[in-house]
Structures are given as structure tokens and as C-alpha cells.
PDB file of N, CA and C in Angstrom:
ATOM      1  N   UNK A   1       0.830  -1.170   0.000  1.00  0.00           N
ATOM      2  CA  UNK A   1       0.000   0.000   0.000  1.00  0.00           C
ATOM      3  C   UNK A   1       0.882   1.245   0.000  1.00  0.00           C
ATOM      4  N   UNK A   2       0.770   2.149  -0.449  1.00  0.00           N
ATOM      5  CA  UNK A   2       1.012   3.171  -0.861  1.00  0.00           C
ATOM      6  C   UNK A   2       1.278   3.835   0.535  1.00  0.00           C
ATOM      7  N   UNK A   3       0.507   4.463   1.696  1.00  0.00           N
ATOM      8  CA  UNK A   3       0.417   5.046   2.216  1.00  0.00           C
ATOM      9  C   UNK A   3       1.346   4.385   3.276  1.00  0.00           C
ATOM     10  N   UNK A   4       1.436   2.822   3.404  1.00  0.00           N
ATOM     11  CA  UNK A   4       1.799   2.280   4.376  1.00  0.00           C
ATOM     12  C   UNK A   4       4.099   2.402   3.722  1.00  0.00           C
ATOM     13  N   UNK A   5       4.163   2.465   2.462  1.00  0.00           N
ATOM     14  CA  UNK A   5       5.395   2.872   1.663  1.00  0.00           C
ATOM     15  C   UNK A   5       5.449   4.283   2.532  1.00  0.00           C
ATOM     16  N   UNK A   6       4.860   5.295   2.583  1.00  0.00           N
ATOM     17  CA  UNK A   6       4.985   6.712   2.722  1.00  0.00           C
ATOM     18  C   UNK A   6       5.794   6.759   3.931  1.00  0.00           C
ATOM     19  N   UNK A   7       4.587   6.054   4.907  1.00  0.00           N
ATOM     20  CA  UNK A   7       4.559   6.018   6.528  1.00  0.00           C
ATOM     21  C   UNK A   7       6.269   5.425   6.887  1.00  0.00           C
ATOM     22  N   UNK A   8       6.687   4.435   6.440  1.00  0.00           N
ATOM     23  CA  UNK A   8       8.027   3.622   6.113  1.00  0.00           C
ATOM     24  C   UNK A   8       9.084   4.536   6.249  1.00  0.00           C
ATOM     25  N   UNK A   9       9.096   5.245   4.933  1.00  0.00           N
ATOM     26  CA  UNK A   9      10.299   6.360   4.718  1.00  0.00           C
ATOM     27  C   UNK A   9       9.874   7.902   5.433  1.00  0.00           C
ATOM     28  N   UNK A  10       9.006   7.954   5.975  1.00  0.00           N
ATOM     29  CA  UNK A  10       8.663   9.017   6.897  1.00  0.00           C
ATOM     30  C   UNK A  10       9.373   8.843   8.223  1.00  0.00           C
ATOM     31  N   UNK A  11       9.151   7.882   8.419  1.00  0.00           N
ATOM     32  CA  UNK A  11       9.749   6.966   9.915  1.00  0.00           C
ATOM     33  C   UNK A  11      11.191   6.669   9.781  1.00  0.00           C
ATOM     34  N   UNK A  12      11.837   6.056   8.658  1.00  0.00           N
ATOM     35  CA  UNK A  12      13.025   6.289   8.132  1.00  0.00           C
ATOM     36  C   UNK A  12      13.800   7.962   8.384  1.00  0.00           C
ATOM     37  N   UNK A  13      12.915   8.946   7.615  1.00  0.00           N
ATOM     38  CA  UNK A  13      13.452  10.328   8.018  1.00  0.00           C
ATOM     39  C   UNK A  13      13.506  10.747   9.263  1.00  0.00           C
ATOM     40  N   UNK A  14      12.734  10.695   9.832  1.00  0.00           N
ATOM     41  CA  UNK A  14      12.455  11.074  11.266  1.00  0.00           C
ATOM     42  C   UNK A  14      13.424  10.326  12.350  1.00  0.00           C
ATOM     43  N   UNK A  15      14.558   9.722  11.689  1.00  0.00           N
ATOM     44  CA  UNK A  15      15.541   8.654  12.140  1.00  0.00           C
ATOM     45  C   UNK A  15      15.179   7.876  12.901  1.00  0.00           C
ATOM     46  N   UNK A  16      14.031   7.095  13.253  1.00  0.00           N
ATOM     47  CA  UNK A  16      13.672   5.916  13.411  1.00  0.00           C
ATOM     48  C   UNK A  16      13.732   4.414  12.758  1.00  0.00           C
ATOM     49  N   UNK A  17      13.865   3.143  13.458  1.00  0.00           N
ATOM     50  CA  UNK A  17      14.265   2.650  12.560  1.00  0.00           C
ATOM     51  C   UNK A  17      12.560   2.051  12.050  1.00  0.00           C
ATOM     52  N   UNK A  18      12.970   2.068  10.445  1.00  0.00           N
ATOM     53  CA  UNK A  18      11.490   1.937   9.775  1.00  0.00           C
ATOM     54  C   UNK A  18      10.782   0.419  10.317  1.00  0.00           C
ATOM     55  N   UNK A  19      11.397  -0.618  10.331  1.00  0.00           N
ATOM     56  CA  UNK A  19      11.111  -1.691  10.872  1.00  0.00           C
ATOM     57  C   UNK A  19      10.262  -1.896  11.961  1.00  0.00           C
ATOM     58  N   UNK A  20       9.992  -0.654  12.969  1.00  0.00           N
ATOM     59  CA  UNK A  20       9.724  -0.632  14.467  1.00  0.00           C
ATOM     60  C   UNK A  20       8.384  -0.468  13.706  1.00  0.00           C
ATOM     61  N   UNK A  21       7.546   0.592  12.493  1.00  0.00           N
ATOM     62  CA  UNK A  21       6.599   0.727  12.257  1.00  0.00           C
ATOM     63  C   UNK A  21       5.855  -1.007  12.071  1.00  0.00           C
ATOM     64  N   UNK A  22       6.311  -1.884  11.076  1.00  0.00           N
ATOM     65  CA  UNK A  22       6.077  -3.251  10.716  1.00  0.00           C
ATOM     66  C   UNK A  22       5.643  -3.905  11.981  1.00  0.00           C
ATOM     67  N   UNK A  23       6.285  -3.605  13.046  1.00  0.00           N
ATOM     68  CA  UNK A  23       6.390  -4.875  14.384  1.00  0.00           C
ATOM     69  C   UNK A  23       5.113  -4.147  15.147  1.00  0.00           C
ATOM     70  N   UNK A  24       5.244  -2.656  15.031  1.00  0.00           N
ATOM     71  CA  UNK A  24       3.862  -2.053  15.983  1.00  0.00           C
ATOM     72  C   UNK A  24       2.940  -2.529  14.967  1.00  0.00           C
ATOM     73  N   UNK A  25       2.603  -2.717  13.836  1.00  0.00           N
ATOM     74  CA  UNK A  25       1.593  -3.242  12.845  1.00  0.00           C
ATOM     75  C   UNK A  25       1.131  -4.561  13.051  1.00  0.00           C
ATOM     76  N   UNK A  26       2.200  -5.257  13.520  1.00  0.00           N
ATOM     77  CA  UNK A  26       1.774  -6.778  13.736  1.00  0.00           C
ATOM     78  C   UNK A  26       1.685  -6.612  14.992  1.00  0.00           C
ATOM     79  N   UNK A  27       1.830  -5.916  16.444  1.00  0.00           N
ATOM     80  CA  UNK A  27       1.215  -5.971  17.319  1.00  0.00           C
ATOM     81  C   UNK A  27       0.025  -5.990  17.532  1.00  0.00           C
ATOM     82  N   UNK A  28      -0.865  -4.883  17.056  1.00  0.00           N
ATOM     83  CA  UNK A  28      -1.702  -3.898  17.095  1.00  0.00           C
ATOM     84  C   UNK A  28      -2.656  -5.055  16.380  1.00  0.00           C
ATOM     85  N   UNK A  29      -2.224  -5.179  15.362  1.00  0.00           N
ATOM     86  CA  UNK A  29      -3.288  -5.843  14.657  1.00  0.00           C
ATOM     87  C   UNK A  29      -3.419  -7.475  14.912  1.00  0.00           C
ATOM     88  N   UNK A  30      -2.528  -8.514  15.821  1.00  0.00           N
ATOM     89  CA  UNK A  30      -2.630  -9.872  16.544  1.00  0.00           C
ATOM     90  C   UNK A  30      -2.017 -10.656  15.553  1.00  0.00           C
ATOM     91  N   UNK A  31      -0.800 -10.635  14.906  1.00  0.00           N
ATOM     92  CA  UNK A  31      -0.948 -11.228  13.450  1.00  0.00           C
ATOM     93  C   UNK A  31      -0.196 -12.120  13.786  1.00  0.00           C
ATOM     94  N   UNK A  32       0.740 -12.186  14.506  1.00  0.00           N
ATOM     95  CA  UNK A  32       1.644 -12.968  15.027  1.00  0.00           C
ATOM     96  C   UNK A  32       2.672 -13.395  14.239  1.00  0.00           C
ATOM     97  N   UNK A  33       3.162 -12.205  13.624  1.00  0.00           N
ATOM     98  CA  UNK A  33       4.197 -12.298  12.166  1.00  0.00           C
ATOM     99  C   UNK A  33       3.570 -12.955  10.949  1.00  0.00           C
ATOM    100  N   UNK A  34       2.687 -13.864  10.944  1.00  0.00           N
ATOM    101  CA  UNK A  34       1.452 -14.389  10.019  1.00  0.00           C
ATOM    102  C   UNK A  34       1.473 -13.459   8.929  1.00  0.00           C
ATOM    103  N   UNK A  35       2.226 -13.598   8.014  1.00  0.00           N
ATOM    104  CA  UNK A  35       1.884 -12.866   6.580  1.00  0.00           C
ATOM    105  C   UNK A  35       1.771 -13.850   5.382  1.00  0.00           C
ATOM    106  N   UNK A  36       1.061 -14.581   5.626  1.00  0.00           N
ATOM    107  CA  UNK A  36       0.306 -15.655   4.851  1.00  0.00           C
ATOM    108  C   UNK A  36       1.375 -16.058   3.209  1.00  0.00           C
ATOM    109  N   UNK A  37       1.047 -17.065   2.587  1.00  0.00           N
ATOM    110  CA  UNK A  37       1.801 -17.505   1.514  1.00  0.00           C
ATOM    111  C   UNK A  37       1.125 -17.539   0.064  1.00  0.00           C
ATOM    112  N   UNK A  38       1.713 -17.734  -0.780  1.00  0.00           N
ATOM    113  CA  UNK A  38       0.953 -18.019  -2.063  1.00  0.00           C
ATOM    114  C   UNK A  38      -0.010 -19.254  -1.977  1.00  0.00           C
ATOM    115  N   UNK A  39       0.030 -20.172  -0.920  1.00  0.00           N
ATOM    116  CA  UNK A  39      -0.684 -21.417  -0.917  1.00  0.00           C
ATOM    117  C   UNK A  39      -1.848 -20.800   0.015  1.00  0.00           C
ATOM    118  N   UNK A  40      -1.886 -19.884   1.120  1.00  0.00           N
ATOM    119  CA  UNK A  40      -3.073 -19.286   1.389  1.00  0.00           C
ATOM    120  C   UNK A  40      -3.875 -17.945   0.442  1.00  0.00           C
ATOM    121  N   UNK A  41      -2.945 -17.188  -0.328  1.00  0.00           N
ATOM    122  CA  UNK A  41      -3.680 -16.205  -0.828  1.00  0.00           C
ATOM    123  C   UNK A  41      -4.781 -17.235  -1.974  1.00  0.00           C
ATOM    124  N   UNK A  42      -4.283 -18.330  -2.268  1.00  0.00           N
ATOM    125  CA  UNK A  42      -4.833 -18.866  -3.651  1.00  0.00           C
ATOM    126  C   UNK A  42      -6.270 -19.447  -2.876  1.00  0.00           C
ATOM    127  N   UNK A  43      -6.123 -20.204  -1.992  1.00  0.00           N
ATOM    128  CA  UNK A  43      -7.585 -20.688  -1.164  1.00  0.00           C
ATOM    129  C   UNK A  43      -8.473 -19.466  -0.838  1.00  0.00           C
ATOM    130  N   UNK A  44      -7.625 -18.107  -0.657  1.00  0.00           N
ATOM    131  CA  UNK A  44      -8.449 -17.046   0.061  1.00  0.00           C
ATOM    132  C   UNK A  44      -8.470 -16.892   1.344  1.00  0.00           C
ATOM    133  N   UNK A  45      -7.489 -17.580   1.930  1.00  0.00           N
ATOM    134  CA  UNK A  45      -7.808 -17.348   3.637  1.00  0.00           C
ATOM    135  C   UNK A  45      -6.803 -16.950   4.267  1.00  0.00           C
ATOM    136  N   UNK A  46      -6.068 -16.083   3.318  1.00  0.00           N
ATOM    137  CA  UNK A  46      -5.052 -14.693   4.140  1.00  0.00           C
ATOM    138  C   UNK A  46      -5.654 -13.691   4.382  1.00  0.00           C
ATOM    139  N   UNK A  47      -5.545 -12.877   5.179  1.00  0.00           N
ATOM    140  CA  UNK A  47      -6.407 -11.924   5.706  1.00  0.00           C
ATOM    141  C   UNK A  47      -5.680 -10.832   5.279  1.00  0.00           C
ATOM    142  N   UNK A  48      -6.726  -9.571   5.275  1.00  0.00           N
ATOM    143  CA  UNK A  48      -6.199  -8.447   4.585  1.00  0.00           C
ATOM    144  C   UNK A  48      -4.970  -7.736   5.292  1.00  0.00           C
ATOM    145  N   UNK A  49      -4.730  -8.271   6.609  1.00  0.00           N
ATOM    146  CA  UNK A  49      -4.069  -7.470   7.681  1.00  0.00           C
ATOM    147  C   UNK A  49      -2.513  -8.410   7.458  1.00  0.00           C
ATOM    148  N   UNK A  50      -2.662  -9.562   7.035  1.00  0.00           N
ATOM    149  CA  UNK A  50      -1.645 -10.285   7.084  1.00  0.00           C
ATOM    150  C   UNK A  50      -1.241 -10.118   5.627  1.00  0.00           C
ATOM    151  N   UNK A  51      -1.858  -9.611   4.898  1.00  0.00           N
ATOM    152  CA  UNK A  51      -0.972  -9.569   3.089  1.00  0.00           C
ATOM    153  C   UNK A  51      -0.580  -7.812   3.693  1.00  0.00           C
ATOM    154  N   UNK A  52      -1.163  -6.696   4.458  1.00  0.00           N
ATOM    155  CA  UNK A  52      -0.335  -5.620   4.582  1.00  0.00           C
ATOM    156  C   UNK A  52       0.788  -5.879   5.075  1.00  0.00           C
ATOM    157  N   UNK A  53       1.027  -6.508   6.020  1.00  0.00           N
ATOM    158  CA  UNK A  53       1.721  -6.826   6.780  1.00  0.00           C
ATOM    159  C   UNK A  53       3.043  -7.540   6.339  1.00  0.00           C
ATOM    160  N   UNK A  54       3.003  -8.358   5.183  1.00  0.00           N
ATOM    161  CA  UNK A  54       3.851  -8.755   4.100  1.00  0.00           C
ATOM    162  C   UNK A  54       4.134  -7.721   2.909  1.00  0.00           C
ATOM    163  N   UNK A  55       3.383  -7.100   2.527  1.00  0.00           N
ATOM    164  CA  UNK A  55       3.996  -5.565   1.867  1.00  0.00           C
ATOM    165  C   UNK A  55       5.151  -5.290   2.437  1.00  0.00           C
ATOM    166  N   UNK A  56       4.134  -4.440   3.762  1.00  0.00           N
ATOM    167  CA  UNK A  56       5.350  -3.455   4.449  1.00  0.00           C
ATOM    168  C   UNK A  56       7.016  -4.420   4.706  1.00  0.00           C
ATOM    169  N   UNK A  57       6.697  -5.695   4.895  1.00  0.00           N
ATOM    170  CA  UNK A  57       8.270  -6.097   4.758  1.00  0.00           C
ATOM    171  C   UNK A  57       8.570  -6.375   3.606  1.00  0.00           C
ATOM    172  N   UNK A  58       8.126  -6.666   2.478  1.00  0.00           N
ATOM    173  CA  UNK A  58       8.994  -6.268   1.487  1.00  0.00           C
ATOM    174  C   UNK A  58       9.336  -5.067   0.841  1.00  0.00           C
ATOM    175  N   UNK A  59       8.522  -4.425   1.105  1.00  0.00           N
ATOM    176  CA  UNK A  59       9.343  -2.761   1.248  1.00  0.00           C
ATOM    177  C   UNK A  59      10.251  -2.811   2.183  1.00  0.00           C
ATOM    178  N   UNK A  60      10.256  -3.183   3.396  1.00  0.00           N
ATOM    179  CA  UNK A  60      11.527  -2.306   4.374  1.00  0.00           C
ATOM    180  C   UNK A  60      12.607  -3.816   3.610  1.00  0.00           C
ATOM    181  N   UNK A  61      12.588  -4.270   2.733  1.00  0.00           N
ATOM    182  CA  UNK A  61      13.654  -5.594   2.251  1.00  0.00           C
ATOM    183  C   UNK A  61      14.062  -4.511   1.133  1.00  0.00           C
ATOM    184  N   UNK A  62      13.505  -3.436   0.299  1.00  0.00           N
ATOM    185  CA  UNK A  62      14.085  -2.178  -0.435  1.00  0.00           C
ATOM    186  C   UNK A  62      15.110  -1.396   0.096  1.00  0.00           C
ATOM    187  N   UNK A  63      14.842  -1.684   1.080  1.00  0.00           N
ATOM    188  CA  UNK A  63      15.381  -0.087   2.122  1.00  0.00           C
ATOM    189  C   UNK A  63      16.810  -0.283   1.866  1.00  0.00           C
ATOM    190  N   UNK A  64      17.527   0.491   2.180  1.00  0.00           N
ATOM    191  CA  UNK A  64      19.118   0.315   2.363  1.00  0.00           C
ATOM    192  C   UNK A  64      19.574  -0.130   3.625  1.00  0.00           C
ATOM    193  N   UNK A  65      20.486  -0.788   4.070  1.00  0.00           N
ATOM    194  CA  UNK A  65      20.704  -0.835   4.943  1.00  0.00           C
ATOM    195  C   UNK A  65      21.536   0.194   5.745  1.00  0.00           C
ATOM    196  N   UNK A  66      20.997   0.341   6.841  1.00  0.00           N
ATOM    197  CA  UNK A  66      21.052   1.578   7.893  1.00  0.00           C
ATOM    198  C   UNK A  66      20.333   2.749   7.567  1.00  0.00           C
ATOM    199  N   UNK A  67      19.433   2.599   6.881  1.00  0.00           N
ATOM    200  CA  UNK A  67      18.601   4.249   6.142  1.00  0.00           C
ATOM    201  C   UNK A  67      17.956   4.858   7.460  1.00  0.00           C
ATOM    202  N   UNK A  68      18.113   4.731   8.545  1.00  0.00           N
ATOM    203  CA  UNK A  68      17.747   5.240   9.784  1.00  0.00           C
ATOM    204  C   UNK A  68      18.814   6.208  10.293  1.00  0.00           C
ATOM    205  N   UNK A  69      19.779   5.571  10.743  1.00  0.00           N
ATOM    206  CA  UNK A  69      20.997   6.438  10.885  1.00  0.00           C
ATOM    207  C   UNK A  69      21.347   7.531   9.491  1.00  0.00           C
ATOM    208  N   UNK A  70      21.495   7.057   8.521  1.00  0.00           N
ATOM    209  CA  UNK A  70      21.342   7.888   7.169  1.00  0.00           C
ATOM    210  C   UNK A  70      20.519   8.842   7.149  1.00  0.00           C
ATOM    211  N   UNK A  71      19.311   8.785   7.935  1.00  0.00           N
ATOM    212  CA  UNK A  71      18.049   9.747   7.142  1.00  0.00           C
ATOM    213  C   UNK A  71      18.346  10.936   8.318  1.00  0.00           C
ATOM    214  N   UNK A  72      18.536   9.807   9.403  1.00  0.00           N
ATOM    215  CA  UNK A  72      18.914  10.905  11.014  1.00  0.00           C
ATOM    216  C   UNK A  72      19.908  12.002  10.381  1.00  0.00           C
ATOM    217  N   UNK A  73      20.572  11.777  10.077  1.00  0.00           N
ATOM    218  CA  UNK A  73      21.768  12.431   9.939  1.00  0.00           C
ATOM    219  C   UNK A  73      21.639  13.577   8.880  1.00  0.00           C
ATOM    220  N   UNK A  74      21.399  13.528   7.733  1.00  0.00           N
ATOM    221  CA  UNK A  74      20.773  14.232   6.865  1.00  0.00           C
ATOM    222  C   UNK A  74      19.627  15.336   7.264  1.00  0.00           C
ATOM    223  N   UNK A  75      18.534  14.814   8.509  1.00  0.00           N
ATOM    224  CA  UNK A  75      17.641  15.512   8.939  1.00  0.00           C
ATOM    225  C   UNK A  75      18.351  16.070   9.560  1.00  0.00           C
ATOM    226  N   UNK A  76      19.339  16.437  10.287  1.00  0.00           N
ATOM    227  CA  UNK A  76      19.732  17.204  11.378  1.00  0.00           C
ATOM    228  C   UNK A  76      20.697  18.319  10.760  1.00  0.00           C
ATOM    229  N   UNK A  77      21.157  17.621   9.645  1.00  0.00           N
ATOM    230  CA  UNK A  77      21.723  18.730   8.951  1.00  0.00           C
ATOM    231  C   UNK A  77      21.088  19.908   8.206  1.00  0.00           C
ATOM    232  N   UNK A  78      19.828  19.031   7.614  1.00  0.00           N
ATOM    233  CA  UNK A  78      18.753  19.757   6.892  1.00  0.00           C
ATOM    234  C   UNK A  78      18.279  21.237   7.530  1.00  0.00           C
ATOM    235  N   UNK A  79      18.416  20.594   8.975  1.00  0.00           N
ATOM    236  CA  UNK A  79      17.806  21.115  10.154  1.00  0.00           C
ATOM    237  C   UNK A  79      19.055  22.388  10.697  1.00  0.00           C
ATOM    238  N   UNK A  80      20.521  22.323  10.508  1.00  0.00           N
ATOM    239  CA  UNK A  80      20.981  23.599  10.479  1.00  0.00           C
ATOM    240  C   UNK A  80      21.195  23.953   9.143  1.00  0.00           C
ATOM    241  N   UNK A  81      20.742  24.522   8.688  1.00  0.00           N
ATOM    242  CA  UNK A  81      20.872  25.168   6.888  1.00  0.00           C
ATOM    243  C   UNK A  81      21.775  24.610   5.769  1.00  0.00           C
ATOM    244  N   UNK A  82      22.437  22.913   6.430  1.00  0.00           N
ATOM    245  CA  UNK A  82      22.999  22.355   5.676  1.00  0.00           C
ATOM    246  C   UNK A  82      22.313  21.800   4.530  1.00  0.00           C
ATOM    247  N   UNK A  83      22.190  21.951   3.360  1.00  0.00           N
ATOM    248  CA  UNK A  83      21.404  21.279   2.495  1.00  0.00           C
ATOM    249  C   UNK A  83      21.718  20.208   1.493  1.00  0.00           C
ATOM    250  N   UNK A  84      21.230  19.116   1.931  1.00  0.00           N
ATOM    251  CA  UNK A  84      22.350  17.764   1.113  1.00  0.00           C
ATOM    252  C   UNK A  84      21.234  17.089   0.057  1.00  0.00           C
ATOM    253  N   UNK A  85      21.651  16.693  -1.047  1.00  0.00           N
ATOM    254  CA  UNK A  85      20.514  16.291  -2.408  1.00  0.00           C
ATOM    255  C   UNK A  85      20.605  14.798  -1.755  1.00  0.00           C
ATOM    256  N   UNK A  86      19.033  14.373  -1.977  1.00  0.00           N
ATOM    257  CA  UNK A  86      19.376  12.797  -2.357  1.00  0.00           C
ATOM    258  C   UNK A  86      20.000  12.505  -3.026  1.00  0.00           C
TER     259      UNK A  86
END
């Protein structure tokens, strides 16, 4: 999902690590890491919360590694009039 991509690299900038969003997702929602397989999506009995829930980690499997510390760092510079391009 789109919004749940946004939320990711928002959380990423904000130098958090993006991952922590995924794990409060599978808290919140009881999933119990449960992000269902191609042998359940085909029967139909993955649930909508457990195919988000498999998104959002293959998005944060995009990410770079350490883009938390990276984004921190960049924000803080951003943040004294340093201005750095992606």
C-alpha cells in the first residue's frame, strides 16, 4: 500500500528505525508475524491485515541498509541550513 510505503520512509526520516513501524503493525493488529503464503492467498484465507503486513516487509527488504541512521543524519543537517541532495 502506498500510504503504508509513505509512513516507512517518513519513519526512516524522522531517524527511526522503519522496521519498528512493521512490528507495531503486527502488534496492534494480533498477526503474530502471520503474513500468509501463495498457498493461502490462492484458497483465500489470508487476511487483509496479514498480506499488509507482508507488503510493508517487502518494502523495508528495499530499504538500504542503515537508512535510519542515514536519514537521522541528513535531517539534522537539513535542520541547520545544511542542504544535502538525495
Amino acid at each position: 500500500m502506498e500510504a503504508d510505503r509513505v509512513g516507512l520512509e517518513l519513519t526512516a526520516l524522522a531517524g527511526y528505525k522503519p522496521d519498528a513501524l512493521a512490528d507495531f503493525y503486527d502488534r496492534i493488529t494480533n498477526n503474530q508475524g502471520k503474513t500468509g503464503t501463495w498457498f493461502t492467498d490462492l484458497f483465500g484465507v489470508t487476511t487483509k491485515s496479514s498480506k499488509r503486513l507482508r507488503e510493508m516487509e517487502k518494502t523495508l527488504r528495499q530499504f538500504p541498509a542503515g537508512c535510519a541512521q542515514t536519514a537521522s543524519r541528513v535531517l539534522r543537517s537539513s535542520m541547520r541550513g545544511n542542504r544535502r541532495s538525495w
